[in-house]
PDB file of N, CA and C in Angstrom:
ATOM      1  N   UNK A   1       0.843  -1.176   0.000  1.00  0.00           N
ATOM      2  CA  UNK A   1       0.000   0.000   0.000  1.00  0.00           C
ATOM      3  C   UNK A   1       0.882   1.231   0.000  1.00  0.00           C
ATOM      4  N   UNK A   2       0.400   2.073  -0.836  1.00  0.00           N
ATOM      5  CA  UNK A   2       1.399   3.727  -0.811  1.00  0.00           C
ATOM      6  C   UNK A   2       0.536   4.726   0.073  1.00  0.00           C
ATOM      7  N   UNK A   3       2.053   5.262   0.535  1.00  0.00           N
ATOM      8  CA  UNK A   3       1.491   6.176   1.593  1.00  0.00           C
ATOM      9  C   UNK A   3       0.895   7.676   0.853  1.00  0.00           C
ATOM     10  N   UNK A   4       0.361   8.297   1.495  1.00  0.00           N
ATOM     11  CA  UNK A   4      -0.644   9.380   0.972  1.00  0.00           C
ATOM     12  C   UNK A   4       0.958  10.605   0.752  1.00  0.00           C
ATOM     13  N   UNK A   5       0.745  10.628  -0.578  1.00  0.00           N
ATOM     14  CA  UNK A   5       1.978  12.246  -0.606  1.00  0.00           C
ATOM     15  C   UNK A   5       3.512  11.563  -1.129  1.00  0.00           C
ATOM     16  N   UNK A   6       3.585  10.261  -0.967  1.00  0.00           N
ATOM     17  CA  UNK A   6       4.563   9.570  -1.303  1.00  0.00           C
ATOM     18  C   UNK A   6       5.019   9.202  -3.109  1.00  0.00           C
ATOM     19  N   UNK A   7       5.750   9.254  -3.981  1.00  0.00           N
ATOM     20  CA  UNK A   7       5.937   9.009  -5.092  1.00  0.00           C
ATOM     21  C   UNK A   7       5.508   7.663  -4.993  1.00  0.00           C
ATOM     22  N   UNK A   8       4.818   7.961  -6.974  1.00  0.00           N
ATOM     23  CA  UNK A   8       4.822   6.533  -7.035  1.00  0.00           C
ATOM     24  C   UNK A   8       6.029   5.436  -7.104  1.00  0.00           C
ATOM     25  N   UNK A   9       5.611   4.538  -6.611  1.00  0.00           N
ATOM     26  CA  UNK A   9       6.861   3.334  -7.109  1.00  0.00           C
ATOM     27  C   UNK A   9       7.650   3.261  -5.346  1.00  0.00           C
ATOM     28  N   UNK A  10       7.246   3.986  -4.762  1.00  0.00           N
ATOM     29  CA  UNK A  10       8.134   3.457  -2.927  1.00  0.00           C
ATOM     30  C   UNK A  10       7.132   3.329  -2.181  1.00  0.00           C
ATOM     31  N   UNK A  11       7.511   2.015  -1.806  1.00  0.00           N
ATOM     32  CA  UNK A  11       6.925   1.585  -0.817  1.00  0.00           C
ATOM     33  C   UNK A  11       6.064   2.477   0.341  1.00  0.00           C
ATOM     34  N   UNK A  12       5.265   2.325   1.717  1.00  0.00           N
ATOM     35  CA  UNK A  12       4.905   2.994   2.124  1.00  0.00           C
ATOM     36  C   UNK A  12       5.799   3.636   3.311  1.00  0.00           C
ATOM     37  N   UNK A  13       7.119   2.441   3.604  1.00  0.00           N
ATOM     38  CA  UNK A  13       7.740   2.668   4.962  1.00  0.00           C
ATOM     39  C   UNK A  13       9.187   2.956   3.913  1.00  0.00           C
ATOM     40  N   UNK A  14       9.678   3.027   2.395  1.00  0.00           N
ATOM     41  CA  UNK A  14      10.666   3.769   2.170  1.00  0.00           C
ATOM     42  C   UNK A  14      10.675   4.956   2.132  1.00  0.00           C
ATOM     43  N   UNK A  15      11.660   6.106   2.069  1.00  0.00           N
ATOM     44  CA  UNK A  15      11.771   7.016   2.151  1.00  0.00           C
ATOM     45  C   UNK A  15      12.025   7.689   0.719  1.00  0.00           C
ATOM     46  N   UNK A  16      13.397   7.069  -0.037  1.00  0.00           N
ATOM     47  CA  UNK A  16      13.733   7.090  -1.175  1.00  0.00           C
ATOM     48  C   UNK A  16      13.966   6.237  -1.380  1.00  0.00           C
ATOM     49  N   UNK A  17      14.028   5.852  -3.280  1.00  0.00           N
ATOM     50  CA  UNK A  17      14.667   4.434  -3.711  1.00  0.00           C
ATOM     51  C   UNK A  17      15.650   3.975  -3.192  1.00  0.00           C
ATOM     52  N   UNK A  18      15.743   2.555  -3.270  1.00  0.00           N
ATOM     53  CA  UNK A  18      16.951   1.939  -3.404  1.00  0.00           C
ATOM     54  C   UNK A  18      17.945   2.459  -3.641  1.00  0.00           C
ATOM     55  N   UNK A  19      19.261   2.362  -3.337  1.00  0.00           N
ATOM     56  CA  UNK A  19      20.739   2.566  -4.181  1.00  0.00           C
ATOM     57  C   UNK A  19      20.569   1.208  -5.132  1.00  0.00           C
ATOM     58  N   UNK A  20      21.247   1.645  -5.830  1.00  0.00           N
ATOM     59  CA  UNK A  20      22.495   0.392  -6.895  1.00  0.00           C
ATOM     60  C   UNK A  20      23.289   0.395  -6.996  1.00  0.00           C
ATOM     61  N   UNK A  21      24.080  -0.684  -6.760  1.00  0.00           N
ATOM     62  CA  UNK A  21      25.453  -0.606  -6.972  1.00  0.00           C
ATOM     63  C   UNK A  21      25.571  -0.853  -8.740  1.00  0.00           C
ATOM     64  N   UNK A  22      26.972  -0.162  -8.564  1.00  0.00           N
ATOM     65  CA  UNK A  22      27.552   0.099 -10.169  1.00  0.00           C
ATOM     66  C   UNK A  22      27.363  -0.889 -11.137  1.00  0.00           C
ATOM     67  N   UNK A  23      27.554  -2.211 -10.209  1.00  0.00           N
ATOM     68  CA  UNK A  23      27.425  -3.359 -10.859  1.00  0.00           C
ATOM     69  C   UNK A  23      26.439  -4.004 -11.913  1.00  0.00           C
ATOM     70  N   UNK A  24      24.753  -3.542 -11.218  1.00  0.00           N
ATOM     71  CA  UNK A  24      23.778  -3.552 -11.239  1.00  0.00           C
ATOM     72  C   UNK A  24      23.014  -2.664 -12.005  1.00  0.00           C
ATOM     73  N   UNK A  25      23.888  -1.573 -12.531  1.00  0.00           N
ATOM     74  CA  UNK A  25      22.553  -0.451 -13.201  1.00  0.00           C
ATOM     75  C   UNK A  25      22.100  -1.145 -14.201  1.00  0.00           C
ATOM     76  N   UNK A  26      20.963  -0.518 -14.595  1.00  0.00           N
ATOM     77  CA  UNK A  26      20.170  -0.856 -15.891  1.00  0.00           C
ATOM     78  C   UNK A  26      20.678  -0.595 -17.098  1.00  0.00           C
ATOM     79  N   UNK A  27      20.610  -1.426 -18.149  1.00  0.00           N
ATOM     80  CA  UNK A  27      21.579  -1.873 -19.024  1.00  0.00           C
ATOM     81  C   UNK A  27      20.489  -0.727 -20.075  1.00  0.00           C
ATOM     82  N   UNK A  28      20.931  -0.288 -21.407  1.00  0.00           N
ATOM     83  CA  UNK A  28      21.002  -0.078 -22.447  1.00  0.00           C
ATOM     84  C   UNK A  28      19.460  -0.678 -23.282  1.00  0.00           C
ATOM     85  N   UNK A  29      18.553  -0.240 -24.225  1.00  0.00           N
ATOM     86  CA  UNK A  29      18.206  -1.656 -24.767  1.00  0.00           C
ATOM     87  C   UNK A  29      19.022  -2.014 -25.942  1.00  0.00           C
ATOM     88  N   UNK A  30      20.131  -1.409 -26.467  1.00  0.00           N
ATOM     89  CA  UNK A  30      21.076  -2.159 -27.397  1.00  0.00           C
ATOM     90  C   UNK A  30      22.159  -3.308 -26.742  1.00  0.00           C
ATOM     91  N   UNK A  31      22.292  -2.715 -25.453  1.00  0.00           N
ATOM     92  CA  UNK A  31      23.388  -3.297 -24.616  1.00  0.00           C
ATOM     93  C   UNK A  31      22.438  -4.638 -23.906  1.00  0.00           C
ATOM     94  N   UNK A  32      21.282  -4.723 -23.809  1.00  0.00           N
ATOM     95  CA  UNK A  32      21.009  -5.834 -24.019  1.00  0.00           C
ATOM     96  C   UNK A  32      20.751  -6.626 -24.921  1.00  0.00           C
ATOM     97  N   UNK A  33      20.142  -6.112 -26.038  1.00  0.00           N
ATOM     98  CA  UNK A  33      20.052  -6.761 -27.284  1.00  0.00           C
ATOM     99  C   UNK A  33      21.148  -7.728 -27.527  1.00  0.00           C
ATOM    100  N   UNK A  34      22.290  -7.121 -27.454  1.00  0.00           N
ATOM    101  CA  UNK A  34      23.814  -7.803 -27.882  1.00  0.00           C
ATOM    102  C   UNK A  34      23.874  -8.915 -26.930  1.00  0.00           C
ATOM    103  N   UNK A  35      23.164  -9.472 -26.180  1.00  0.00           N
ATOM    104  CA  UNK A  35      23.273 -10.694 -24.958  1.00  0.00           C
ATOM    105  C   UNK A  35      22.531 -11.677 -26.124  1.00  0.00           C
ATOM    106  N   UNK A  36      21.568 -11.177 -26.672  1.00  0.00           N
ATOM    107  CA  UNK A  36      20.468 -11.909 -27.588  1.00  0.00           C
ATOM    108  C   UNK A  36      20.987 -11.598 -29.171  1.00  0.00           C
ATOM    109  N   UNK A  37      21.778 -12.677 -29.497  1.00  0.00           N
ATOM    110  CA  UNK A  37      22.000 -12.099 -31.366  1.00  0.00           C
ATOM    111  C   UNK A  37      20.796 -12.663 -31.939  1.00  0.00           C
ATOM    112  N   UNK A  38      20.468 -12.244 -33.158  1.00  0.00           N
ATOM    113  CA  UNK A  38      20.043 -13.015 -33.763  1.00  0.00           C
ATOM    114  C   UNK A  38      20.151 -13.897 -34.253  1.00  0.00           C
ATOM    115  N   UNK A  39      19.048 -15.120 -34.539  1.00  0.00           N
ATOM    116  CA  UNK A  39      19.277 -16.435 -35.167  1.00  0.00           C
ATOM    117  C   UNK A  39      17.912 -16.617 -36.250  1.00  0.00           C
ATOM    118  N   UNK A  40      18.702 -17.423 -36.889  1.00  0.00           N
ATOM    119  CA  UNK A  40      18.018 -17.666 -38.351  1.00  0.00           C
ATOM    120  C   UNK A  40      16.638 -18.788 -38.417  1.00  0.00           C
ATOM    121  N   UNK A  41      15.420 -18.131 -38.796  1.00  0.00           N
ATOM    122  CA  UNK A  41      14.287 -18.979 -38.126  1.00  0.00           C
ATOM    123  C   UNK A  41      14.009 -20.240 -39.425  1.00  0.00           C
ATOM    124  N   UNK A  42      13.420 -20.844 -39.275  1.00  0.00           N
ATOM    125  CA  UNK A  42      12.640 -21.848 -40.068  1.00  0.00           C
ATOM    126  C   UNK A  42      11.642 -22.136 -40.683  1.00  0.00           C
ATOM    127  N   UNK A  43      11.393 -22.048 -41.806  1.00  0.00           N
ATOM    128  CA  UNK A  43      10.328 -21.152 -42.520  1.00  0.00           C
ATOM    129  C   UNK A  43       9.250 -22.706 -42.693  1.00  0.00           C
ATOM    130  N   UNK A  44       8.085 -22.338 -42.137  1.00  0.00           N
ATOM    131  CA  UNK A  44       7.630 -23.894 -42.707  1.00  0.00           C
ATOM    132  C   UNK A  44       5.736 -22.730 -42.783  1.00  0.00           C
ATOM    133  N   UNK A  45       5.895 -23.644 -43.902  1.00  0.00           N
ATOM    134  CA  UNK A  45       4.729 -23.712 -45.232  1.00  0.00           C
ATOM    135  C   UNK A  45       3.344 -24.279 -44.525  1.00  0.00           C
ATOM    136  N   UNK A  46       2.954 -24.269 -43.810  1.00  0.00           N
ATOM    137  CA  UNK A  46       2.120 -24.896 -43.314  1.00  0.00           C
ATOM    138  C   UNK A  46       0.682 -24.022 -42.353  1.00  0.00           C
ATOM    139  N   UNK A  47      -0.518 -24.234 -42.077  1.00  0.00           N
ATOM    140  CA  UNK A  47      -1.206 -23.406 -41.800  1.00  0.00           C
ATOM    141  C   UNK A  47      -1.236 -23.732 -40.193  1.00  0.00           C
ATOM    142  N   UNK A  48      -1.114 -22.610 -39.143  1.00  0.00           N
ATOM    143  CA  UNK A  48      -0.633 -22.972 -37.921  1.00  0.00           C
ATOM    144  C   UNK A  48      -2.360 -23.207 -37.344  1.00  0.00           C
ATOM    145  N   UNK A  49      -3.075 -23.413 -37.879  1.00  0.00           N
ATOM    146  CA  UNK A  49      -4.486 -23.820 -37.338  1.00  0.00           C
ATOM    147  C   UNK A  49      -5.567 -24.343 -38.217  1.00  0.00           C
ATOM    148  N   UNK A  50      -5.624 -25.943 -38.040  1.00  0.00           N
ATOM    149  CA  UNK A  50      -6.467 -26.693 -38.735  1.00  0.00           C
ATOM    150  C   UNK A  50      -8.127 -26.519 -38.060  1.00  0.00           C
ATOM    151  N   UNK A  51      -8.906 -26.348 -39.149  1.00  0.00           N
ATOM    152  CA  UNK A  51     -10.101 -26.237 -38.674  1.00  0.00           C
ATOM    153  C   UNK A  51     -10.830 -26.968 -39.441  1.00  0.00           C
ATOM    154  N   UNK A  52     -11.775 -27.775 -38.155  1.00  0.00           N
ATOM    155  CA  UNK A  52     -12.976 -28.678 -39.077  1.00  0.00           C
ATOM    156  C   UNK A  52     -14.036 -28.087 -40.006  1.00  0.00           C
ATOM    157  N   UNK A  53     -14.705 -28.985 -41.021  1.00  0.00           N
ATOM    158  CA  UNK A  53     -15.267 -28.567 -41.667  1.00  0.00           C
ATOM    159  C   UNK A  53     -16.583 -27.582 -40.858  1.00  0.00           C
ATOM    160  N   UNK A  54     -16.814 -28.856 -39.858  1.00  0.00           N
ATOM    161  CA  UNK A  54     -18.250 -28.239 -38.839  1.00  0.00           C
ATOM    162  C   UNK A  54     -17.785 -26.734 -38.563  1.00  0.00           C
ATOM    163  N   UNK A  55     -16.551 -26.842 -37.749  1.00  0.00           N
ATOM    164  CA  UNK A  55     -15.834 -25.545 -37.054  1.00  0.00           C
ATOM    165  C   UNK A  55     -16.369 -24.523 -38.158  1.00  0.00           C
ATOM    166  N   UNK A  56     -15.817 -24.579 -39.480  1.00  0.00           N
ATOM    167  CA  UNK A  56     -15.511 -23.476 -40.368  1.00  0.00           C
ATOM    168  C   UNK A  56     -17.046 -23.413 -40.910  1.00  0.00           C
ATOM    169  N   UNK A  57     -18.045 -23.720 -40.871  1.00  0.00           N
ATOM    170  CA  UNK A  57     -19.596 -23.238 -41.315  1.00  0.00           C
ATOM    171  C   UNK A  57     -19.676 -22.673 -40.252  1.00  0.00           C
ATOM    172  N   UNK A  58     -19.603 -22.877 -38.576  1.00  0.00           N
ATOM    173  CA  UNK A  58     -20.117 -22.363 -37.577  1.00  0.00           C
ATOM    174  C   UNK A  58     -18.974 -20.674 -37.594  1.00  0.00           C
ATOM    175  N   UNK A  59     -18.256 -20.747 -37.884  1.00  0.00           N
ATOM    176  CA  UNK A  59     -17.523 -19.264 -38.008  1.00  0.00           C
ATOM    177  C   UNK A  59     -18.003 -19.049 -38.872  1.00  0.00           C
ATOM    178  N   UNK A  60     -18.516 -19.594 -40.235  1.00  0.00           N
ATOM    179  CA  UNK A  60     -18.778 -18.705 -41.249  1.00  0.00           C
ATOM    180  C   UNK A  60     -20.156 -18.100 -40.771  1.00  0.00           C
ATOM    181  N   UNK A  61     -21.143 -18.743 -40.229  1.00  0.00           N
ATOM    182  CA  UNK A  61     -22.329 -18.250 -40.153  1.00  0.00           C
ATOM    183  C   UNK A  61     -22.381 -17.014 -38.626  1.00  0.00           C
ATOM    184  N   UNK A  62     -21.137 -17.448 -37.798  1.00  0.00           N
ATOM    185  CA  UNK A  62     -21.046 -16.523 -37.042  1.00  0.00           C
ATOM    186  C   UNK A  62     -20.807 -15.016 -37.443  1.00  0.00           C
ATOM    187  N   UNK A  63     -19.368 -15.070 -38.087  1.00  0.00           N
ATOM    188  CA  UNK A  63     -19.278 -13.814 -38.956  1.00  0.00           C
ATOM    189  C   UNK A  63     -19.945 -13.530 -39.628  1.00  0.00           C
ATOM    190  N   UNK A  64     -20.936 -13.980 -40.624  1.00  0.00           N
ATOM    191  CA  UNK A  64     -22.241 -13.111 -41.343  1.00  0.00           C
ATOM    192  C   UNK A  64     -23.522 -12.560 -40.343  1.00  0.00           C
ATOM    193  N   UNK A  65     -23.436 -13.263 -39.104  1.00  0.00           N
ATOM    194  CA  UNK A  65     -24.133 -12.664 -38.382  1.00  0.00           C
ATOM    195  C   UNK A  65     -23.748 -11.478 -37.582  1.00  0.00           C
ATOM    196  N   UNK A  66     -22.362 -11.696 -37.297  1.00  0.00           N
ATOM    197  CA  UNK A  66     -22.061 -10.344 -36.431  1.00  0.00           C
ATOM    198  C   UNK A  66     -21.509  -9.138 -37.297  1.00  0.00           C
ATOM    199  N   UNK A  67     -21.899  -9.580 -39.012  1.00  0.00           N
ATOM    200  CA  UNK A  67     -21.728  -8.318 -39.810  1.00  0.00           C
ATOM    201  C   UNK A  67     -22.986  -7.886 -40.227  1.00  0.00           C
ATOM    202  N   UNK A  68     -24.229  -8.848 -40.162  1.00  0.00           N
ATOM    203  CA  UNK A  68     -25.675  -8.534 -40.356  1.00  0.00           C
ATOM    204  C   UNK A  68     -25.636  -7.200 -39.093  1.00  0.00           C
ATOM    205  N   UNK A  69     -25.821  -7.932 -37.851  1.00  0.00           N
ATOM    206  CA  UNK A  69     -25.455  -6.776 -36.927  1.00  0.00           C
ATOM    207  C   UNK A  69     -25.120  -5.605 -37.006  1.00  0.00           C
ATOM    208  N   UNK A  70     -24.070  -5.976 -37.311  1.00  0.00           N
ATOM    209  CA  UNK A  70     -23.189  -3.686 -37.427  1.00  0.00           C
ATOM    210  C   UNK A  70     -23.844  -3.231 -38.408  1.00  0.00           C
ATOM    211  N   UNK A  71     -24.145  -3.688 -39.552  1.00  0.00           N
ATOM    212  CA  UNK A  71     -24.575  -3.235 -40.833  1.00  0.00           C
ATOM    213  C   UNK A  71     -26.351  -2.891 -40.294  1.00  0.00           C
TER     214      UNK A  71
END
């Protein structure tokens, strides 16, 4: 719980933030990036969601209904 008059982000019984040591500051977002290189993905051809025939009438008739709607 924050105390009344207090910044956001401290606690109710801190006064001011934390220290950090040097060790610890917050990094860069390039200077982290460089922890993470990039890697080369895998391209596959394939549809990431099979749907039954039943499935795909019941969306189809869903979506003509919820465009009957707005319209």
């Amino acid at each position: 719980m924050l105390a009344l008059g207090a910044p956001l982000g401290l606690a109710q019984n801190q006064q001011h933030a934390p220290k950090v040591k040097a060790s610890q500051e917050p990094k860069t977002e390039s200077q982290a990036a460089e922890e993470y290189p990039p890697t080369q993905g895998i391209f596959v051809n394939r549809p990431l969601l099979q749907v039954t025939k039943t499935a795909e009438v019941l969306l189809d008739d869903l979506e003509g209904r919820a465009s009957h709607y707005f319209y």
